[in-house]
N, C-alpha and C. Protein backbone atom coordinates (compact mmCIF):
# COMPACT_ATOMS: atom_id res chain seq x y z
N UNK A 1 64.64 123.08 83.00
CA UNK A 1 64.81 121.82 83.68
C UNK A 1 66.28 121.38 83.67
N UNK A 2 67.10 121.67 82.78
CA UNK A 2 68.39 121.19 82.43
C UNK A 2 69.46 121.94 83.48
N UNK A 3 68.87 123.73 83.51
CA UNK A 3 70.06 124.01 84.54
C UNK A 3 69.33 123.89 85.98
N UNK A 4 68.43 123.23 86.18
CA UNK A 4 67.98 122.54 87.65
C UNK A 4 68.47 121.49 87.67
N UNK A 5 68.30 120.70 87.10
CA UNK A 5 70.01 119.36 87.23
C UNK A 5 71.28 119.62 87.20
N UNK A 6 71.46 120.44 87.00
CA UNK A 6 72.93 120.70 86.46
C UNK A 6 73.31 121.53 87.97
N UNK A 7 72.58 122.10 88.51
CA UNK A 7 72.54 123.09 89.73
C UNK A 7 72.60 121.87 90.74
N UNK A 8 71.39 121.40 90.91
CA UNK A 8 71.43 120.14 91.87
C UNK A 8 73.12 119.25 91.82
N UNK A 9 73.47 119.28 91.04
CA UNK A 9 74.64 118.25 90.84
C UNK A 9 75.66 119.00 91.17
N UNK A 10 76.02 120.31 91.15
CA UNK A 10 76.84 121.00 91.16
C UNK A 10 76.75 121.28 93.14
N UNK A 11 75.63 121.60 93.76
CA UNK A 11 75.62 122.07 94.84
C UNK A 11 75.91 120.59 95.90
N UNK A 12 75.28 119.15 95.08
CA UNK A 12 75.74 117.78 95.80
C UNK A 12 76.99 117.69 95.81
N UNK A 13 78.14 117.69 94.57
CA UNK A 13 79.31 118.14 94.40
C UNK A 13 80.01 119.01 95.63
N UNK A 14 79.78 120.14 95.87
CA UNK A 14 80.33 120.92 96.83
C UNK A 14 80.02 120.53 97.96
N UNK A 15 78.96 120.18 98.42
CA UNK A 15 78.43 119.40 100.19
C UNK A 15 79.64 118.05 100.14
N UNK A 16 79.49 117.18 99.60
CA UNK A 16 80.08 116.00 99.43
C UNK A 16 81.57 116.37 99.83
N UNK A 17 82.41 117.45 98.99
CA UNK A 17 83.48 118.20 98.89
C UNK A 17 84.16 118.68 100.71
N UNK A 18 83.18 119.45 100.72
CA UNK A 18 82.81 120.33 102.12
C UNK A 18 82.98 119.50 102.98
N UNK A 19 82.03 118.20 102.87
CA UNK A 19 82.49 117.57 104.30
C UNK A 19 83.57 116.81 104.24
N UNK A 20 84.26 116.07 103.23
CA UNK A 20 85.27 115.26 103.13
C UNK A 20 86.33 116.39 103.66
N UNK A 21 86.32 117.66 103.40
CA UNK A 21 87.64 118.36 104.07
C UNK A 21 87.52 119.16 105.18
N UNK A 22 86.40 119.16 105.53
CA UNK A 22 86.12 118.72 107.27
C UNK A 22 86.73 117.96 108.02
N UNK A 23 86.16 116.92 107.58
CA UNK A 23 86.57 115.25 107.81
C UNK A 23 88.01 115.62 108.16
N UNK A 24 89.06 115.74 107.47
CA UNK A 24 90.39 115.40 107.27
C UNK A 24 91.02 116.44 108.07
N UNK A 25 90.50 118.00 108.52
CA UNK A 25 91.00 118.73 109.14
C UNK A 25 90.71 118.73 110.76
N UNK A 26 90.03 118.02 111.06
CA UNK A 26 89.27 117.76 112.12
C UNK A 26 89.75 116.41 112.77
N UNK A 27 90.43 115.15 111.86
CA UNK A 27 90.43 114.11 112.57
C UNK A 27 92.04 113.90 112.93
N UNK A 28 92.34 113.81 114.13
CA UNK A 28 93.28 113.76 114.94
C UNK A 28 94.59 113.04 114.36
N UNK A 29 96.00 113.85 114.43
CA UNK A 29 97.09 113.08 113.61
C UNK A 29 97.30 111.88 114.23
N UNK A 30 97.46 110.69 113.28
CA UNK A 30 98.18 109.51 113.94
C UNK A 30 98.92 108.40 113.63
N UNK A 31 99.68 107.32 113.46
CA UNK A 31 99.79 106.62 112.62
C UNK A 31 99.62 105.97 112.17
N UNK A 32 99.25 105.30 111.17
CA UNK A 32 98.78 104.58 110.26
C UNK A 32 99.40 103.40 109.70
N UNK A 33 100.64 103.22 109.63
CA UNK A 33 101.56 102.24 109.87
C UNK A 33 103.02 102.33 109.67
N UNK A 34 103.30 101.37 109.86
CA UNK A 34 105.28 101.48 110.50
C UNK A 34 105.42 100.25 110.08
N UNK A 35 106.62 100.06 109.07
CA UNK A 35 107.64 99.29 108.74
C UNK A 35 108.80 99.58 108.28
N UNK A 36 109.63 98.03 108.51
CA UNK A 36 110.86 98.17 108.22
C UNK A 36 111.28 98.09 106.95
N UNK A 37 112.31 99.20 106.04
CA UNK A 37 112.42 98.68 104.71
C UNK A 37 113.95 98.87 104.33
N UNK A 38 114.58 97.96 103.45
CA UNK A 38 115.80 97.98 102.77
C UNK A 38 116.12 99.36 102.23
N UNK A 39 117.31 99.67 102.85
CA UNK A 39 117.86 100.86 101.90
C UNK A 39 118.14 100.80 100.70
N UNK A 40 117.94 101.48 99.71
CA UNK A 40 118.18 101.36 98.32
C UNK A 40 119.09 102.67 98.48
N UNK A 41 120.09 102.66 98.04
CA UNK A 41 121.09 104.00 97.97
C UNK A 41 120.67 105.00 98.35
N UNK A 42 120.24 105.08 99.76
CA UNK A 42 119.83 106.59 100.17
C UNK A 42 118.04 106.39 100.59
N UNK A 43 117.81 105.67 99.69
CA UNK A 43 116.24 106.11 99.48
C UNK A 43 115.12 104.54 100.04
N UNK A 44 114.16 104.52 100.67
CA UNK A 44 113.62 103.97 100.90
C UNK A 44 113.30 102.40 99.69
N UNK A 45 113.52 100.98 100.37
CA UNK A 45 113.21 100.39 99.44
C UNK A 45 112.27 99.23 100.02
N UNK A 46 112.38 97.94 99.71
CA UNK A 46 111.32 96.84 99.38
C UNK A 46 110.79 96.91 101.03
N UNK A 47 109.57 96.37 101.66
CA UNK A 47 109.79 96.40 103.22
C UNK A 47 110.22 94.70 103.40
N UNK A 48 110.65 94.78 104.54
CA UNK A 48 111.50 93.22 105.26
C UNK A 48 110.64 93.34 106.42
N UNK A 49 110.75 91.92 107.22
CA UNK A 49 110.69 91.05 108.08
C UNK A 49 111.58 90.97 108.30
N UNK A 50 112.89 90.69 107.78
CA UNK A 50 114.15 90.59 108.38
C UNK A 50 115.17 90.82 107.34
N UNK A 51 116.01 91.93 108.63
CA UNK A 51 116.92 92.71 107.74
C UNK A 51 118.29 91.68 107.66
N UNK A 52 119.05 91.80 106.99
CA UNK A 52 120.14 90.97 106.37
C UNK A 52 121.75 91.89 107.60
N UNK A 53 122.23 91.10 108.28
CA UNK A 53 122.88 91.74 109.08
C UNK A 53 123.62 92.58 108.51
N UNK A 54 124.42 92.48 107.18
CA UNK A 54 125.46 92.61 106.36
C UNK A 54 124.67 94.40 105.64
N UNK A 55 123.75 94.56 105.69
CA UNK A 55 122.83 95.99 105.38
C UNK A 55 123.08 97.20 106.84
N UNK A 56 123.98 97.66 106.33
CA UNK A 56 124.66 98.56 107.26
C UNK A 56 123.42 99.26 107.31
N UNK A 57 123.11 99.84 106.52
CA UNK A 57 122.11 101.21 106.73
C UNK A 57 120.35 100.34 106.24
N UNK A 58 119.31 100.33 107.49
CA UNK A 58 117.83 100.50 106.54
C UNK A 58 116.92 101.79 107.66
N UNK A 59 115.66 100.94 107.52
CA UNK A 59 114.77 102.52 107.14
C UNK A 59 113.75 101.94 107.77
N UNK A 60 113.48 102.64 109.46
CA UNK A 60 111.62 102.78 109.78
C UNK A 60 111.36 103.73 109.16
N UNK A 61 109.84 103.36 109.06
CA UNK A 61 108.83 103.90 108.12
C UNK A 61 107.83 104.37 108.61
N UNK A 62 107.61 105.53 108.97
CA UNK A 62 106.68 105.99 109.37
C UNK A 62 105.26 106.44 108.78
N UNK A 63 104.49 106.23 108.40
CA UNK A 63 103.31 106.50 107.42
C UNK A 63 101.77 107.34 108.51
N UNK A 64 101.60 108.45 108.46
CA UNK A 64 100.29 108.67 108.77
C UNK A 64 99.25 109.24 108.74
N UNK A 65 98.32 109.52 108.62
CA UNK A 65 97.12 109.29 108.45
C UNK A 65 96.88 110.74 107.63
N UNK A 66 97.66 111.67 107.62
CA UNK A 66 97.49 113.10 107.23
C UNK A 66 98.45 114.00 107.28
N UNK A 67 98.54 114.92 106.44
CA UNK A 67 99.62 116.56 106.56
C UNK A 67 99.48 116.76 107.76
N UNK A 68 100.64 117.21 108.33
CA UNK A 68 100.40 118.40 109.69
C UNK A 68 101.74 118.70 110.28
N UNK A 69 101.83 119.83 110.05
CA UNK A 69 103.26 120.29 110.45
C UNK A 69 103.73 120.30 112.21
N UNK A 70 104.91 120.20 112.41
CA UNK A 70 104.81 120.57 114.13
C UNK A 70 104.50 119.28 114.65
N UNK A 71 104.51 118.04 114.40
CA UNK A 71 104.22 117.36 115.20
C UNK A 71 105.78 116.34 115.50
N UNK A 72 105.94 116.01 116.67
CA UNK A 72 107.38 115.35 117.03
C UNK A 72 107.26 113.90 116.94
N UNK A 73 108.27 113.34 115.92
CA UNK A 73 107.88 112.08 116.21
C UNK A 73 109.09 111.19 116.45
N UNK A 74 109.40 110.49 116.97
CA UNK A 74 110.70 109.50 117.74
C UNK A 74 110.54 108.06 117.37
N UNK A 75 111.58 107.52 117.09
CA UNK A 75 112.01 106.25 116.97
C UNK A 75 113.11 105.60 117.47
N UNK A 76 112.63 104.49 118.26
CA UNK A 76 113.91 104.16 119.52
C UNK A 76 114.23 102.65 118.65
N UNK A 77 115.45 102.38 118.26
CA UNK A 77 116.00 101.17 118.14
C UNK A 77 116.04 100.26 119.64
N UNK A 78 115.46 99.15 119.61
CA UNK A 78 115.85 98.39 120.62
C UNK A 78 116.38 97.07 119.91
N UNK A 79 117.55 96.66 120.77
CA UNK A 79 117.50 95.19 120.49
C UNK A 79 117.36 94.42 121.36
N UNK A 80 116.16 93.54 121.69
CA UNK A 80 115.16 93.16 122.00
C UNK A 80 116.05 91.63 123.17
N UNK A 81 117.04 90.84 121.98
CA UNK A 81 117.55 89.77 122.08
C UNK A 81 118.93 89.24 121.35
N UNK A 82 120.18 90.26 121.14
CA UNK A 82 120.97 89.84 119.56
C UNK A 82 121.82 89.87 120.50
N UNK A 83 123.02 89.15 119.35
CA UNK A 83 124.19 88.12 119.74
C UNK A 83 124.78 89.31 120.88
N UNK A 84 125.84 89.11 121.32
CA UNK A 84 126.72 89.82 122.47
C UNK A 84 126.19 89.97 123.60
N UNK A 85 125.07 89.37 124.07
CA UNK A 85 124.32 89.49 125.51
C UNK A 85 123.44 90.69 125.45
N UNK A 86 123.12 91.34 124.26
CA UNK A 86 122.46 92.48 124.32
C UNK A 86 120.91 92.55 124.54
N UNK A 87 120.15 92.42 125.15
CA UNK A 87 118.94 92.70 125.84
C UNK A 87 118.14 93.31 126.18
N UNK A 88 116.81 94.04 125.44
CA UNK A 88 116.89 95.68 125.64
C UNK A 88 117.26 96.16 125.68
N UNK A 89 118.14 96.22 124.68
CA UNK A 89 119.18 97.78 124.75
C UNK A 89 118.50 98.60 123.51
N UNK A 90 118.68 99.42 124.21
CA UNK A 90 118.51 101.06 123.47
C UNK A 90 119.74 100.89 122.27
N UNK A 91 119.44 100.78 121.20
CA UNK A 91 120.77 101.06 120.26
C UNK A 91 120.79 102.55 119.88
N UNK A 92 119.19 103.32 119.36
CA UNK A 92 119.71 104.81 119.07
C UNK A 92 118.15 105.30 119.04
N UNK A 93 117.94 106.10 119.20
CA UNK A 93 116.49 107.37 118.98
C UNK A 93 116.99 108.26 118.29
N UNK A 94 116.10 108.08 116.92
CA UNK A 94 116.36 109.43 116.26
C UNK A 94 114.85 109.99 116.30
N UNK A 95 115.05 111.54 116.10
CA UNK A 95 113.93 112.42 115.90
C UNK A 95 113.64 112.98 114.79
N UNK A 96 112.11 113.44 114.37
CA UNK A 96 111.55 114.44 113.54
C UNK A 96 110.46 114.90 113.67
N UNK A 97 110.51 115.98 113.28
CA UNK A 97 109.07 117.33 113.15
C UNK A 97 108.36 117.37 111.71
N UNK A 98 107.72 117.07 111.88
CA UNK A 98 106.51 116.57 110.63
C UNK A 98 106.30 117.90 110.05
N UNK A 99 106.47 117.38 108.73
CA UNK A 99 106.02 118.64 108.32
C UNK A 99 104.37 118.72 107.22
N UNK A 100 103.97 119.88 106.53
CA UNK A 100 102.45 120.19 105.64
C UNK A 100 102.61 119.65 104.57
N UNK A 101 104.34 118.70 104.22
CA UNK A 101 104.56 118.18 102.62
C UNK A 101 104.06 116.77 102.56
N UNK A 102 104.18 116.32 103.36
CA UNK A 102 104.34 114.81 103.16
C UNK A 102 103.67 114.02 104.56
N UNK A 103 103.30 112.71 104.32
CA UNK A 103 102.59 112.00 105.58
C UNK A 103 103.62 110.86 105.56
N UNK A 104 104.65 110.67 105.01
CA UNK A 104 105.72 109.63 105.43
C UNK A 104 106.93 110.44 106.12
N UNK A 105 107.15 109.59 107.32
CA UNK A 105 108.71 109.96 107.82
C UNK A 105 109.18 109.07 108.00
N UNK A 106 110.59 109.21 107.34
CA UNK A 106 111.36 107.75 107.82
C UNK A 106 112.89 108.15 108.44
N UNK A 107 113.05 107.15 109.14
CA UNK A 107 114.16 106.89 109.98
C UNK A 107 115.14 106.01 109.67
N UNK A 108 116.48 106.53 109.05
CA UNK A 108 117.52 105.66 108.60
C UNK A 108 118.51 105.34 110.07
N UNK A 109 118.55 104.19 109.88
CA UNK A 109 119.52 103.26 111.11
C UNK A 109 120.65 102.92 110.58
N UNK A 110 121.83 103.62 111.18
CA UNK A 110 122.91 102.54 110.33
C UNK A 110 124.29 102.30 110.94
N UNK A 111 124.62 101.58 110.79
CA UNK A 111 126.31 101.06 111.59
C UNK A 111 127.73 101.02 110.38
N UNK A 112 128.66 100.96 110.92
CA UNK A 112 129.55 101.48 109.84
C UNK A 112 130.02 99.38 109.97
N UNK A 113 129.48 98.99 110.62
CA UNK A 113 130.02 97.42 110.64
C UNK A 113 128.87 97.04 110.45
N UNK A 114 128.65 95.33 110.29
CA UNK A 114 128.04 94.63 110.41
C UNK A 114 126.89 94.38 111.66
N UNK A 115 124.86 94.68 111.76
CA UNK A 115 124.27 94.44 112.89
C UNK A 115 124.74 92.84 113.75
N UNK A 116 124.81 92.91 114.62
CA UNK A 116 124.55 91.59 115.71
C UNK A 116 123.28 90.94 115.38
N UNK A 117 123.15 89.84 114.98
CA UNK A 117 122.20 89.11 114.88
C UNK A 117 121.11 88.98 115.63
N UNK A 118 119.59 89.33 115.82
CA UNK A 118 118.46 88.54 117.27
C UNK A 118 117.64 89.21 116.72
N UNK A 119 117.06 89.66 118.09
CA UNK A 119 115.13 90.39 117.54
C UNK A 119 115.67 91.53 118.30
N UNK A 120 114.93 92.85 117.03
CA UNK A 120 114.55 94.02 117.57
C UNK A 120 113.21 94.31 117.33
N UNK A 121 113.22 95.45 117.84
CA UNK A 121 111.73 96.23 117.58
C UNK A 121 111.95 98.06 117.56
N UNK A 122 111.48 98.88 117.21
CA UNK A 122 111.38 100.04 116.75
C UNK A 122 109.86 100.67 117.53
N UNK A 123 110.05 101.26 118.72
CA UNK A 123 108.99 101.59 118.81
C UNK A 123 109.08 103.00 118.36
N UNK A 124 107.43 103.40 118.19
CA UNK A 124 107.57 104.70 117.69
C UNK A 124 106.60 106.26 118.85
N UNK A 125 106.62 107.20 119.02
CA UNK A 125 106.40 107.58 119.86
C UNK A 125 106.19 108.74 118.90
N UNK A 126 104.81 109.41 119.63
CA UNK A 126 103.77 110.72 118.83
C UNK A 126 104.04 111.59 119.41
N UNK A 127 104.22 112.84 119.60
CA UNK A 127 104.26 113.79 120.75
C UNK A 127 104.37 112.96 121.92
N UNK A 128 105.50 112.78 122.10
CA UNK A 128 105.78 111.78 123.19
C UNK A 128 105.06 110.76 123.66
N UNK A 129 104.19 110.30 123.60
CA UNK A 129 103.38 109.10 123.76
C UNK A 129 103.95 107.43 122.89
N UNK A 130 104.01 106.82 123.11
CA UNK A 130 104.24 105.28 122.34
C UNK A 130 103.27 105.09 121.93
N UNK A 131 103.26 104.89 120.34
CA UNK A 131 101.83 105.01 119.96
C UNK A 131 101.63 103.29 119.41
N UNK A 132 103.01 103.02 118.95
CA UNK A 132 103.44 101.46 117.54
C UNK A 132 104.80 100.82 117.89
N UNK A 133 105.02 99.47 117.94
CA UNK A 133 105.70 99.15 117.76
C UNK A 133 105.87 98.01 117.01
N UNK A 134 106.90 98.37 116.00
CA UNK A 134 107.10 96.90 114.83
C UNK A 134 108.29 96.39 115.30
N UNK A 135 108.06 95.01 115.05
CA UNK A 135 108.84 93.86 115.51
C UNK A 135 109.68 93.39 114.18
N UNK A 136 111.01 93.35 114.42
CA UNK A 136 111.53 92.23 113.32
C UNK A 136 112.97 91.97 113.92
N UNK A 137 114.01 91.20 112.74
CA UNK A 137 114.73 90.52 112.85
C UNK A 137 116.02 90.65 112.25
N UNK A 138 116.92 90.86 112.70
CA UNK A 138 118.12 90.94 111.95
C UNK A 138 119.18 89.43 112.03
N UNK A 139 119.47 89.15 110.48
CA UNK A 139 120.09 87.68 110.32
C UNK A 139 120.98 87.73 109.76
């Protein structure tokens, strides 16, 4: 009776197993969320609402849903509304190819001066498609 429980538990174990990595190989890459965060010397730090103009360099954040190598992903700086008459403007698109290590990609932005003050936004784009866009503020 003991190794008929022990069997039962062991074979629920592996089904349970089995389908959860089904599940995950099967369900379509995408993202999961995007924010903006303070550079900490190089490395990703606290997330903001609004970046401090005087922060030469920060960081979209790309987060999603799973590993998967090969996939292209883009991030377009816009500024939306900031000081100098600037208006939708394209400030920069950077790119990356996802790789099987990690489900975060991030995107460092940076100016060797001080940002112009207004609203931007960061949209982000999947294999070319616009999938997200986060909104914030530089002050």
């Amino acid at each position: 009776m003991r190794f008929t429980h022990s069997f039962i538990l062991f074979v629920f174990t592996f089904i349970m197993y089995a389908c959860n990595s089904t599940k995950e190989t099967t369900q379509a890459l995408a993202i999961s969320e995007v924010y903006i965060a303070k550079d900490k010397e190089g490395q990703v730090g606290e997330k903001l609402a609004v970046v401090p103009a005087t922060d030469n360099t920060f960081h979209c954040v790309v987060q999603l849903n799973k590993k998967e190598a090969g996939a292209k992903l883009v991030a377009t700086l816009i500024a939306v509304e900031a000081e100098g008459g600037f208006e939708n403007y394209e400030v920069r698109a950077l790119e990356a190819i996802t790789d099987s290590l990690s489900q975060q990609v991030v995107f460092p932005f940076s100016l060797a001066r001080p940002w112009q003050k207004g609203t931007y936004k960061c949209d982000i784009q999947l294999n070319e498609k616009t999938t997200t866009t986060v909104n914030f503020s530089i002050q």
